[in-house]
C-alpha atoms as a PDB file:
ATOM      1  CA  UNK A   1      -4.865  51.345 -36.102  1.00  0.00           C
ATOM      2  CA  UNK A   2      -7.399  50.065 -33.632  1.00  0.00           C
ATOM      3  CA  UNK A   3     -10.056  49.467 -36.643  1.00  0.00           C
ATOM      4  CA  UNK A   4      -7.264  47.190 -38.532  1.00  0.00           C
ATOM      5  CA  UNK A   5      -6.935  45.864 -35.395  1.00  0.00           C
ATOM      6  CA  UNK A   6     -10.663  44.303 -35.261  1.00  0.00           C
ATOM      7  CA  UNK A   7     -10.794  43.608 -38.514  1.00  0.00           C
ATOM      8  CA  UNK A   8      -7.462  41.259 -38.044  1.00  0.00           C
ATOM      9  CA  UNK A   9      -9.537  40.238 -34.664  1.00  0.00           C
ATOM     10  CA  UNK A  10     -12.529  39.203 -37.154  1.00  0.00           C
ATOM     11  CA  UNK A  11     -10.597  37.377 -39.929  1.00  0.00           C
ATOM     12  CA  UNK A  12      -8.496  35.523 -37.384  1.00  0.00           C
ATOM     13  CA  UNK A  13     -11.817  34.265 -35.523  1.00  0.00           C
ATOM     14  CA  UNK A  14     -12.879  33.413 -39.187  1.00  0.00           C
ATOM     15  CA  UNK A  15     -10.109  31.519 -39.642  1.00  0.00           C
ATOM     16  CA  UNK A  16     -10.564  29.377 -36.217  1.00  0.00           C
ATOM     17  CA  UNK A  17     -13.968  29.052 -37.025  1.00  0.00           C
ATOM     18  CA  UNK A  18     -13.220  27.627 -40.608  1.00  0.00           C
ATOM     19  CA  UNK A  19     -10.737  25.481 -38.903  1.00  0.00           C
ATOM     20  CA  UNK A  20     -13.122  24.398 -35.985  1.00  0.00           C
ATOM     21  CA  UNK A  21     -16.053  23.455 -38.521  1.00  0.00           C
ATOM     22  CA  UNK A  22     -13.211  21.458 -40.757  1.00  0.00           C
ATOM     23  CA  UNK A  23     -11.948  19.594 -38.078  1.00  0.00           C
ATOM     24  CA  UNK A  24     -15.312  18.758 -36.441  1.00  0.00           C
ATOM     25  CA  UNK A  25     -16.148  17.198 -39.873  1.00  0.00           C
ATOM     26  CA  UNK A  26     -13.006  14.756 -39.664  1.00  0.00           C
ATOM     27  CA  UNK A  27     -13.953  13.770 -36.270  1.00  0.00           C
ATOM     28  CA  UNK A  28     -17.241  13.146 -37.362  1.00  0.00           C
ATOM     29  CA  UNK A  29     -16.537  11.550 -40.135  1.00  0.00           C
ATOM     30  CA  UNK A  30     -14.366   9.292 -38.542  1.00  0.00           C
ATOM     31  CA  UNK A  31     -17.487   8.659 -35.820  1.00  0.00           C
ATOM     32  CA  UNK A  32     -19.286   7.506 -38.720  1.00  0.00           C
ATOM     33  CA  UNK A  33     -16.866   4.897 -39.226  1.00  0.00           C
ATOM     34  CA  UNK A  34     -16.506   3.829 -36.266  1.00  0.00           C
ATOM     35  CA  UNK A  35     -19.978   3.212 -35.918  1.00  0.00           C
ATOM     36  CA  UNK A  36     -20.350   1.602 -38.970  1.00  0.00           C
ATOM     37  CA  UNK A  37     -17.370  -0.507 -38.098  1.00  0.00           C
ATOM     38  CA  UNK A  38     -19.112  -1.680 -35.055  1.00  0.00           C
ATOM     39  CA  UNK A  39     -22.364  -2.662 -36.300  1.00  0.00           C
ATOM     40  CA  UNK A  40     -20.486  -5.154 -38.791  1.00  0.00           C
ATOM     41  CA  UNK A  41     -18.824  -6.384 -36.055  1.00  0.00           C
ATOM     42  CA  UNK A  42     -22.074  -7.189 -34.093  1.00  0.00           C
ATOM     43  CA  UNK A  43     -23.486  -8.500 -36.894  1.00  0.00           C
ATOM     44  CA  UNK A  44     -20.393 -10.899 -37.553  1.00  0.00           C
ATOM     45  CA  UNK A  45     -20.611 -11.860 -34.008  1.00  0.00           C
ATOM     46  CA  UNK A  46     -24.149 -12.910 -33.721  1.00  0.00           C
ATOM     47  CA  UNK A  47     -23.774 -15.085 -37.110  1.00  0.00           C
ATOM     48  CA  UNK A  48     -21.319 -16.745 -35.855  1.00  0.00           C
ATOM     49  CA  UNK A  49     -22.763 -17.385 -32.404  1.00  0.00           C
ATOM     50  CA  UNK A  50     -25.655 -18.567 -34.539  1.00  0.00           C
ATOM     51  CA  UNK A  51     -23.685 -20.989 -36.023  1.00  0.00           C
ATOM     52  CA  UNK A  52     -21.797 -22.090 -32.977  1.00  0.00           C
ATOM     53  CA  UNK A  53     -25.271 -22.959 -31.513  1.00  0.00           C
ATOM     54  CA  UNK A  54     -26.414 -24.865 -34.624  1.00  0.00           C
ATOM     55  CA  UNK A  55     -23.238 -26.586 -34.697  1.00  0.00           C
ATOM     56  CA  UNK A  56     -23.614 -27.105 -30.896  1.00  0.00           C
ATOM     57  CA  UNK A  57     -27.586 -28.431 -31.417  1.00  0.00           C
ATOM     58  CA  UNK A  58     -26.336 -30.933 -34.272  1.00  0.00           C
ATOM     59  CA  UNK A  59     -23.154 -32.323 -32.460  1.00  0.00           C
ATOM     60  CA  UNK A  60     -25.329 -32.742 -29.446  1.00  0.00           C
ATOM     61  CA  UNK A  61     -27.977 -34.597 -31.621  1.00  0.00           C
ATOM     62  CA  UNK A  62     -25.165 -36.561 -32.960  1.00  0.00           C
ATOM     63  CA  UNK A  63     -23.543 -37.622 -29.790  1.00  0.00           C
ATOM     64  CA  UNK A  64     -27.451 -38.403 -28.153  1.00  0.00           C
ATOM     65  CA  UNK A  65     -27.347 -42.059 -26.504  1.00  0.00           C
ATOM     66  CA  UNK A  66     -23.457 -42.405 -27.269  1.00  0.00           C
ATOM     67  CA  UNK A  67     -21.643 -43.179 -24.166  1.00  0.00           C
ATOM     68  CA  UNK A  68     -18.512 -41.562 -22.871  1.00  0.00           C
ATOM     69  CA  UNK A  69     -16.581 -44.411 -24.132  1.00  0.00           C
ATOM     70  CA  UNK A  70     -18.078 -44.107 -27.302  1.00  0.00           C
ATOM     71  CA  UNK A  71     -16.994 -40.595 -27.814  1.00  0.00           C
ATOM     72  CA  UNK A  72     -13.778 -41.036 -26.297  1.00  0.00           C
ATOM     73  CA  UNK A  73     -13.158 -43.657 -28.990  1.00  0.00           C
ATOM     74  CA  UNK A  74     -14.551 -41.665 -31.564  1.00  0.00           C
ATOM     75  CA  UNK A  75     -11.539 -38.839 -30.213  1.00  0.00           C
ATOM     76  CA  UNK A  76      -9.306 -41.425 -30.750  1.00  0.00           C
ATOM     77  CA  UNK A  77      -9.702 -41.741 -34.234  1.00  0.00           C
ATOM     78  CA  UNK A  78      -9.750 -38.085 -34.645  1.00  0.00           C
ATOM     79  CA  UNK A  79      -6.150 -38.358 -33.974  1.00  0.00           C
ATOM     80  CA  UNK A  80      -4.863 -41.029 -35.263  1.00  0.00           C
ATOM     81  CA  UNK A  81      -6.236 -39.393 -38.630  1.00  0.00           C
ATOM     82  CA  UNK A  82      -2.854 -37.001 -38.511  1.00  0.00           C
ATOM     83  CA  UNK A  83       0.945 -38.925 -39.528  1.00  0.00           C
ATOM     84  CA  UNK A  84       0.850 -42.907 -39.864  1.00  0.00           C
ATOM     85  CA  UNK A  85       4.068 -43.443 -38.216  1.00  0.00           C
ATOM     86  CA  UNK A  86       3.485 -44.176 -34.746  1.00  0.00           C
ATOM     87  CA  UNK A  87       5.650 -46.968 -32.813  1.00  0.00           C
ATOM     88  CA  UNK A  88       2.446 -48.152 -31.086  1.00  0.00           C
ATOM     89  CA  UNK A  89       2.528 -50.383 -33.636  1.00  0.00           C
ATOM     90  CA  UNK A  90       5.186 -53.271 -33.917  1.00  0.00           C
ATOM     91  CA  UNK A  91       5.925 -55.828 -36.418  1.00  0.00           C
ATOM     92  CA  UNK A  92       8.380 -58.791 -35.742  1.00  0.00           C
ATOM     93  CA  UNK A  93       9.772 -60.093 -38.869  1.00  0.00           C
ATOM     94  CA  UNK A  94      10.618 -64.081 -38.325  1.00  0.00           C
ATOM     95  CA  UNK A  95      12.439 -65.909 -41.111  1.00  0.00           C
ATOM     96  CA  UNK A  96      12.531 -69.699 -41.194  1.00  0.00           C
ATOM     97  CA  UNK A  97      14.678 -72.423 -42.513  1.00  0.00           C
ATOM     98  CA  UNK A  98      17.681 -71.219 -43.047  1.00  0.00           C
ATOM     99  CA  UNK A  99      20.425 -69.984 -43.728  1.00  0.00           C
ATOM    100  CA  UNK A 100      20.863 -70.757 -47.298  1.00  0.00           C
ATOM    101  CA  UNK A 101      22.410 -69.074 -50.572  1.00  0.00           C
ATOM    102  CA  UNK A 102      19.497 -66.574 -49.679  1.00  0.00           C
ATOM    103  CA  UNK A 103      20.603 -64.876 -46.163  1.00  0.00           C
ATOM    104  CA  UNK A 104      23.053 -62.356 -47.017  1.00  0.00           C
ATOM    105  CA  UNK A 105      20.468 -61.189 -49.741  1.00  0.00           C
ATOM    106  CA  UNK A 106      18.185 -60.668 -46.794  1.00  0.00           C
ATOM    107  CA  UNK A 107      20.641 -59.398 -44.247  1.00  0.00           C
ATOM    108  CA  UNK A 108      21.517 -56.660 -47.388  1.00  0.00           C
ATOM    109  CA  UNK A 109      17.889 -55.507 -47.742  1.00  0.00           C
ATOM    110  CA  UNK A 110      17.537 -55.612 -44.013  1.00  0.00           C
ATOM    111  CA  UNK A 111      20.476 -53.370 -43.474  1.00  0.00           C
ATOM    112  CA  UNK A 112      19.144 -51.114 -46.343  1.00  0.00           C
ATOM    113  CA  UNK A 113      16.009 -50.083 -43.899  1.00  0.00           C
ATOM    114  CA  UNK A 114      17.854 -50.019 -40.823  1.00  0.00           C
ATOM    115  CA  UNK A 115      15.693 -53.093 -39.324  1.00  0.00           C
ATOM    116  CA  UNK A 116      16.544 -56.220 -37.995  1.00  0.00           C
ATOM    117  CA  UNK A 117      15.083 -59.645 -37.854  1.00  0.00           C
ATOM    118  CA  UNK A 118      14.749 -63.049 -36.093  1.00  0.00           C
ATOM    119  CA  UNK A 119      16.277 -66.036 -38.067  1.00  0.00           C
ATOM    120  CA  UNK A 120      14.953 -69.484 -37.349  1.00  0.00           C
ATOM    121  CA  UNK A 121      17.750 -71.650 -38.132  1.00  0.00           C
ATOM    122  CA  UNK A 122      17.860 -75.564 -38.789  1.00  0.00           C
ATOM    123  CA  UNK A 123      20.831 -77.640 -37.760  1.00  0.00           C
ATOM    124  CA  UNK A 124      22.340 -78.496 -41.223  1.00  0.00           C
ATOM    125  CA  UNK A 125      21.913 -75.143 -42.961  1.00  0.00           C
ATOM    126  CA  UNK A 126      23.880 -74.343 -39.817  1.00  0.00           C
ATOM    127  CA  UNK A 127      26.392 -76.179 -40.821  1.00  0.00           C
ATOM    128  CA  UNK A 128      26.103 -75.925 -44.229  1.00  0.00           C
ATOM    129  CA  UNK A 129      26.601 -72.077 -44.229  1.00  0.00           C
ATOM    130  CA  UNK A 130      28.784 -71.432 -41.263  1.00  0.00           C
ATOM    131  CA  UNK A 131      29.253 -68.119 -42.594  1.00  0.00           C
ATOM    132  CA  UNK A 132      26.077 -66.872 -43.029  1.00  0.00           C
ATOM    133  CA  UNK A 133      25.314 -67.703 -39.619  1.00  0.00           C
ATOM    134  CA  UNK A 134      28.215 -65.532 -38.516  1.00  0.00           C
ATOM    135  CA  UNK A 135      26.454 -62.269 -40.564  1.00  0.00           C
ATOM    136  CA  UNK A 136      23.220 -63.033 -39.064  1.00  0.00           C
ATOM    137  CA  UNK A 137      24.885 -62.426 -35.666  1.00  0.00           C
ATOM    138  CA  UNK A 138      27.032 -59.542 -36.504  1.00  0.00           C
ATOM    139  CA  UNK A 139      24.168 -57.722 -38.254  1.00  0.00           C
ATOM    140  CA  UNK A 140      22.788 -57.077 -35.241  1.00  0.00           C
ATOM    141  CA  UNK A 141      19.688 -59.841 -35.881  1.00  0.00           C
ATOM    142  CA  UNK A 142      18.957 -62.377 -33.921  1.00  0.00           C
ATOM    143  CA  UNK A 143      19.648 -66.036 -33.962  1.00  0.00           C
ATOM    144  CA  UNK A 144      16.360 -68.304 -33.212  1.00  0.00           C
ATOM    145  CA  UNK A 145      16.634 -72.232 -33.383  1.00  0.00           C
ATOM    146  CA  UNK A 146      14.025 -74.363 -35.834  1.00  0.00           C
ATOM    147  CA  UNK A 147      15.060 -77.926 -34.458  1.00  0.00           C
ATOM    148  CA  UNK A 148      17.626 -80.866 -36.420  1.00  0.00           C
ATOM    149  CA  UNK A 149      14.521 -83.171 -38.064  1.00  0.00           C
ATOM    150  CA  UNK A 150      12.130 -80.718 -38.986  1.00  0.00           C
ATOM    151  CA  UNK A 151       9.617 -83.717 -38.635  1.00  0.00           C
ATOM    152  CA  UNK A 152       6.910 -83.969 -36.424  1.00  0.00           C
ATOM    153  CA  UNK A 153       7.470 -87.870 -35.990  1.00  0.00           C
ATOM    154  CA  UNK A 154      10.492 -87.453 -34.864  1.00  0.00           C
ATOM    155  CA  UNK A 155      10.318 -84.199 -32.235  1.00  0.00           C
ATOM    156  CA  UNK A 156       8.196 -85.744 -30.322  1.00  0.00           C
ATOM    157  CA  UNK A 157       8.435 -89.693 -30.131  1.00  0.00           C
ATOM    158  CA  UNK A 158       9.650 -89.109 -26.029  1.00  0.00           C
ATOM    159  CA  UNK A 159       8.587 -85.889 -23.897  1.00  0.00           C
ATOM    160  CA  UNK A 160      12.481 -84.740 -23.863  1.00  0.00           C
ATOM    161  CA  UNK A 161      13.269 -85.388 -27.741  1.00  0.00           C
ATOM    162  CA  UNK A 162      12.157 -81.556 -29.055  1.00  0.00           C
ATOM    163  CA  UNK A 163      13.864 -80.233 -26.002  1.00  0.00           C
ATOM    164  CA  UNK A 164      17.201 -82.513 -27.283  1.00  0.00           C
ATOM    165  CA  UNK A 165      17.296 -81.228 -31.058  1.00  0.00           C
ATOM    166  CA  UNK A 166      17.459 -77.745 -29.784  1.00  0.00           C
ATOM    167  CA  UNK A 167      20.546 -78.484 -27.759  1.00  0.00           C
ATOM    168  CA  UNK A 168      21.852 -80.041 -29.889  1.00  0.00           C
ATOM    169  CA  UNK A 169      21.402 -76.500 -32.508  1.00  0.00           C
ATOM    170  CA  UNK A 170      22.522 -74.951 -29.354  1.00  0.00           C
ATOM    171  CA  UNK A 171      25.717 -76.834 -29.772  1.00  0.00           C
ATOM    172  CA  UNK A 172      26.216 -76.043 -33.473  1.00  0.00           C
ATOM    173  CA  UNK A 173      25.685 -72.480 -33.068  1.00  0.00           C
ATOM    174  CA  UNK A 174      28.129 -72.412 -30.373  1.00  0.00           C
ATOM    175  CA  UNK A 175      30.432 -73.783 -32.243  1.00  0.00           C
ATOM    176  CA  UNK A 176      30.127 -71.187 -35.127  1.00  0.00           C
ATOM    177  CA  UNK A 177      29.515 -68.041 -32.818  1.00  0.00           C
ATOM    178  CA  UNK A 178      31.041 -68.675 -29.329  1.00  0.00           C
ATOM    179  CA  UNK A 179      27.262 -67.593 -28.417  1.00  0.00           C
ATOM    180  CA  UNK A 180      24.140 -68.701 -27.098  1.00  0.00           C
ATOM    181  CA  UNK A 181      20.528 -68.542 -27.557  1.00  0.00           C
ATOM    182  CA  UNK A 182      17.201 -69.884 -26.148  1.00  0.00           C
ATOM    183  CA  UNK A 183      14.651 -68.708 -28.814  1.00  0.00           C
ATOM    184  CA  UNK A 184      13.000 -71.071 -30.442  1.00  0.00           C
ATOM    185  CA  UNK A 185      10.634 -72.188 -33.082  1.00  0.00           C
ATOM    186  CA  UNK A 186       8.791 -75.647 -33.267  1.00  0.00           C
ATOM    187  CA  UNK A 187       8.304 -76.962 -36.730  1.00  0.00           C
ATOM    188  CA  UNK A 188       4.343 -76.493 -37.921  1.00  0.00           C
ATOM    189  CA  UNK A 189       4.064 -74.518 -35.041  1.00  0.00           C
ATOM    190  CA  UNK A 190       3.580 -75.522 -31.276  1.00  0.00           C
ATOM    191  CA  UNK A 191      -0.099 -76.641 -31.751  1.00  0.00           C
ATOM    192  CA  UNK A 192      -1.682 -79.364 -32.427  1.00  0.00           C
ATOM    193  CA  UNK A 193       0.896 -81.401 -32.625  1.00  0.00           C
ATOM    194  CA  UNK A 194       2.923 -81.028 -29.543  1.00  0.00           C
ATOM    195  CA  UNK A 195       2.458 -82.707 -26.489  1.00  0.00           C
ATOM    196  CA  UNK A 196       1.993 -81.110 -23.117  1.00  0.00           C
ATOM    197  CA  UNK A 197       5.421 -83.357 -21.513  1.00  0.00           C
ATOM    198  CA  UNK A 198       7.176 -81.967 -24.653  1.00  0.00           C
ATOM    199  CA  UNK A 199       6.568 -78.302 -24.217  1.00  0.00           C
ATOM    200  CA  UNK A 200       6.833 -78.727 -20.208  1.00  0.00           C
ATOM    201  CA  UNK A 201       9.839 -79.712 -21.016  1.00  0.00           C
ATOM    202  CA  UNK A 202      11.348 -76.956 -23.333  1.00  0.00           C
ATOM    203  CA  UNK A 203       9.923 -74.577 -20.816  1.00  0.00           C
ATOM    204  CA  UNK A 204      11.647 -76.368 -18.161  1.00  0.00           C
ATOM    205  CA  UNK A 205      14.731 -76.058 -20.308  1.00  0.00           C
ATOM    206  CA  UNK A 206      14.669 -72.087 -20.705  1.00  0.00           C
ATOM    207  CA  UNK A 207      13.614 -71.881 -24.367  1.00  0.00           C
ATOM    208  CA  UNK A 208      11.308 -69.300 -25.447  1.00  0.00           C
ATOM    209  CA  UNK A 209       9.272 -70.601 -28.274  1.00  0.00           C
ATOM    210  CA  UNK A 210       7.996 -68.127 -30.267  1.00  0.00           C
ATOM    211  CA  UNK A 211       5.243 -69.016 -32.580  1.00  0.00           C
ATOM    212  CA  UNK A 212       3.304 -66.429 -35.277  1.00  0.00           C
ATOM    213  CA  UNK A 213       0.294 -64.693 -35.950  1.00  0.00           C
ATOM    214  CA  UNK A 214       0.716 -63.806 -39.534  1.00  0.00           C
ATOM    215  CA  UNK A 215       1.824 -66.472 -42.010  1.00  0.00           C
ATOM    216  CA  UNK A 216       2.653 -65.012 -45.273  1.00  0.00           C
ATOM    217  CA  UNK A 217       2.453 -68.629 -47.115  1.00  0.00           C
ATOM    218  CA  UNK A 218       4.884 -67.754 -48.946  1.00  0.00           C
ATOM    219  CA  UNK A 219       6.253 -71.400 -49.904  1.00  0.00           C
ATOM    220  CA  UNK A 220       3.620 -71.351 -51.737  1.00  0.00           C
ATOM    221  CA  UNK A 221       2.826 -67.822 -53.113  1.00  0.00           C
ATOM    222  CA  UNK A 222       4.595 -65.820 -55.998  1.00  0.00           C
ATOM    223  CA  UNK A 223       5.554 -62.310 -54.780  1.00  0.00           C
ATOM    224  CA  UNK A 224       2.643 -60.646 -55.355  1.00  0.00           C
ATOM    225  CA  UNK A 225       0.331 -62.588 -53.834  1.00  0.00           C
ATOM    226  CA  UNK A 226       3.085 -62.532 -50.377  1.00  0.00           C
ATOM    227  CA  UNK A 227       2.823 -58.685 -50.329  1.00  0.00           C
ATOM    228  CA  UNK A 228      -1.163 -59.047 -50.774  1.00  0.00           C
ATOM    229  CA  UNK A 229      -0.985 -61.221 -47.486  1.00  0.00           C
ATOM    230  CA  UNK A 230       0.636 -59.002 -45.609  1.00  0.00           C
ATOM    231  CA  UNK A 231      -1.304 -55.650 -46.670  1.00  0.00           C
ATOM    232  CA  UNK A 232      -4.597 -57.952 -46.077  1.00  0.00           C
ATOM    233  CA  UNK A 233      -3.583 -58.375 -42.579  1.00  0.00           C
ATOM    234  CA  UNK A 234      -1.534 -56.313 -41.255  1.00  0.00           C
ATOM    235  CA  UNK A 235      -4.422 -53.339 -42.055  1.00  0.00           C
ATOM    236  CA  UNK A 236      -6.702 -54.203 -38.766  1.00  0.00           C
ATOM    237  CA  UNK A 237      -3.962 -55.295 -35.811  1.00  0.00           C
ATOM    238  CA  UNK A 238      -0.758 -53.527 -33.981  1.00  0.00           C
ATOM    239  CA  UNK A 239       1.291 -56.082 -33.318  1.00  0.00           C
ATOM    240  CA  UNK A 240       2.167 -58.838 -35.753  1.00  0.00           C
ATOM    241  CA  UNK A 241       4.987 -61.875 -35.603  1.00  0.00           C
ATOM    242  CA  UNK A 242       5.139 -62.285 -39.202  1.00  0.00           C
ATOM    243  CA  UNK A 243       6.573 -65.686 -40.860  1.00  0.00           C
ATOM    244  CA  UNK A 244       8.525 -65.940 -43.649  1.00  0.00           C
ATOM    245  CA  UNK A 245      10.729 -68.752 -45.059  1.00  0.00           C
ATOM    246  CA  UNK A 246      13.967 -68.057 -47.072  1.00  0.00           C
ATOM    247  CA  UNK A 247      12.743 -68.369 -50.420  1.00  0.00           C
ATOM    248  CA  UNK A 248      13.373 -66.572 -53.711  1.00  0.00           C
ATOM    249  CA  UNK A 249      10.031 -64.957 -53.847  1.00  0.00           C
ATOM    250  CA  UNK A 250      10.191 -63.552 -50.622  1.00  0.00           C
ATOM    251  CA  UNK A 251      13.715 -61.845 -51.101  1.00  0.00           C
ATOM    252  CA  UNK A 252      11.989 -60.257 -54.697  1.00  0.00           C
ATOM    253  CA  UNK A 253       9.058 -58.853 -52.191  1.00  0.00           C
ATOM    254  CA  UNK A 254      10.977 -58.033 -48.650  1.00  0.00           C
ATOM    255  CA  UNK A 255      12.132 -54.531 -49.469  1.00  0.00           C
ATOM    256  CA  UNK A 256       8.274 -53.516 -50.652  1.00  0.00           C
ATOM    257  CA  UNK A 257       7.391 -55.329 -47.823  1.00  0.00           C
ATOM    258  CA  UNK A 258       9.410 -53.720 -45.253  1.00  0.00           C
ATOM    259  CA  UNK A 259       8.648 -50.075 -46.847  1.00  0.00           C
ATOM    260  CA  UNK A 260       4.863 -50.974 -47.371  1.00  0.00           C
ATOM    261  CA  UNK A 261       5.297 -51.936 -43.002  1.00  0.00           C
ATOM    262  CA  UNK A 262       7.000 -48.838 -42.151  1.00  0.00           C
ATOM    263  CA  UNK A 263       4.373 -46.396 -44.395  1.00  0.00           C
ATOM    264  CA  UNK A 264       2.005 -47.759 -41.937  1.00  0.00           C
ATOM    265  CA  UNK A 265       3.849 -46.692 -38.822  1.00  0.00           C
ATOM    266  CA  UNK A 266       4.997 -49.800 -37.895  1.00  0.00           C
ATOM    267  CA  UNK A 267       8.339 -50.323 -36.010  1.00  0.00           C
ATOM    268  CA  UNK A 268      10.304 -53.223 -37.362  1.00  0.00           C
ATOM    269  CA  UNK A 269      11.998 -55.485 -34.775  1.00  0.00           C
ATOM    270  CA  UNK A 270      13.531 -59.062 -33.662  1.00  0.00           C
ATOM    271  CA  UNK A 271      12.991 -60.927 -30.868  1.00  0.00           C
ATOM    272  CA  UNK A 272      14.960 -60.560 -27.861  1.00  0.00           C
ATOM    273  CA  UNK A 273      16.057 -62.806 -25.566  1.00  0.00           C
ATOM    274  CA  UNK A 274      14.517 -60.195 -22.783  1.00  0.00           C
ATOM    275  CA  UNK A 275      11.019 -60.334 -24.849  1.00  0.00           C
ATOM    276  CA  UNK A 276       8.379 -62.573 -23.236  1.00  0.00           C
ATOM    277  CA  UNK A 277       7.944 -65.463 -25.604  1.00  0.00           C
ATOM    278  CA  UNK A 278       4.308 -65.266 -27.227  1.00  0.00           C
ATOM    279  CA  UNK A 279       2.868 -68.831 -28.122  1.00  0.00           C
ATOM    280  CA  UNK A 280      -0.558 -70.603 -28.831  1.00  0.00           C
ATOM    281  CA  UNK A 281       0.501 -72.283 -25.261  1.00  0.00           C
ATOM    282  CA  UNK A 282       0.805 -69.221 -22.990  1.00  0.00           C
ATOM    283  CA  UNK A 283      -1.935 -67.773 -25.078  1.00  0.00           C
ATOM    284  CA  UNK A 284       0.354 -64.268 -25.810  1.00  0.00           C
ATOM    285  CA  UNK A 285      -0.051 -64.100 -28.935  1.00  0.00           C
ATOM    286  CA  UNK A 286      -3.156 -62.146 -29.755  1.00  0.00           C
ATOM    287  CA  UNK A 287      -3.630 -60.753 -25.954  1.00  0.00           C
ATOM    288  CA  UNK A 288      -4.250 -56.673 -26.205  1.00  0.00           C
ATOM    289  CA  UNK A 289      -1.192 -56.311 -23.822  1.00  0.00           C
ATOM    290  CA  UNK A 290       1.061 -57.378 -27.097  1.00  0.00           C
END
């Protein structure tokens, strides 16, 4: 009974020996791999530190003699290289001469995008198309004057008689709306040909004269060409008072035109009475603060 009992002693410290040398081998196997594992790892690390410090060496080569404005520019751009829309930049979209058979066509397309414009308005198309000057105002656009004559020779024969043909739109529009406005646009624009006394006088007045700083041409262009204009121009500045006149061509271009605007990450807007007025006068118009 003892003898069984050592040999059952002896195969049972077989057994744990068996088991001890099997396990060991797991463990070590698993060593291996760790080790291995690690060594990669080091290796991975030290590439990649050697390319950080290439990487470093060339970006500090390419930066050499820049200075911090220069860089902080060039970070700028960086940026601006993720979505186009961005209401940094603004586009005021000015229409001239009208109303005419043309403005609901425009106020449509205009209320399509969701934008609104500023409508330079002469006296008689006034009060030719009452009712078109009504849907300018209660499309939420705004109502600019663009004098009675429309002639240079006659704005300005005394230092008061600009400042009198926009009261006397004032009037007409009153009439029409029951409303006001004080934004205004001088035929041809306010230089060269008006006189000091004549724009004294509008200022004295309260009228904001708005001038532009992108003509499309287009009483003179076919469609194509207007759209050309505007993507030729518009590609290097933020802030843009575009002209238009109410013309056939440009209601066949205004809804590529507005799209074309907005795909650029420009915000589409009118002219508020509450806007300072921008003219070749106070010199507003291409200042970096507009």
């Amino acid at each position: 009974m003892e003898e069984k009992s050592l040999k059952q002693k002896i195969l049972d410290r077989s057994k744990n020996f068996k088991h001890y040398i099997t396990h060991k081998k797991k463990e070590s196997r698993i060593i291996s791999i760790a080790i291995v594992l690690c060594i990669i790892a080091g290796f991975i690390v030290k590439l990649n530190n050697g390319e950080v410090i290439s990487y470093a060496k060339r970006r500090s080569t390419l930066i050499e003699g820049e200075t911090i404005t220069d860089i902080v520019y060039k970070g700028a751009k960086e940026i601006s290289k993720g979505p186009s829309k961005s209401y940094d930049k603004v586009v005021y979209l000015t229409i001239d001469d009208g109303p005419s058979a043309y403005t609901d066509e425009i106020i449509k397309i205009l209320n399509e995008n969701n934008v609104n414009a500023t409508f330079f308005m002469i006296n008689s198309n006034m009060k030719a198309y009452p009712n078109q000057v009504k849907n300018i105002v209660d499309n939420g656009n705004t109502a600019g004057f663009h004098s009675v004559s429309h002639d240079i020779h006659k704005l300005y024969v005394s230092p008061t008689s600009a400042k009198e043909e926009f009261d006397i739109n004032q009037e007409t529009f009153k009439k029409i709306t029951g409303k006001t406005s004080k934004i205004i646009r001088l035929p041809f624009g306010s230089k060269p040909y008006t006189p000091r006394s004549s724009y004294d006088a509008l200022m004295d007045a309260g009228y904001k004269l708005w001038d532009w700083t992108l003509d499309t041409e287009d009483w003179r262009s076919t469609s194509q060409q207007i759209i050309q204009t505007v993507k030729k121009h518009t590609s290097d500045t933020d802030n843009i008072v575009l002209l238009m006149h109410e013309r056939q061509q440009t209601v066949a271009v205004l809804d590529e035109m507005i799209k074309y605007l907005k795909k650029e990450g420009f915000e589409i807007l009118p002219i508020r009475e509450s806007d300072e007025q921008r003219n070749y006068w106070n010199g507003k118009l291409f200042t970096e603060e507009n």
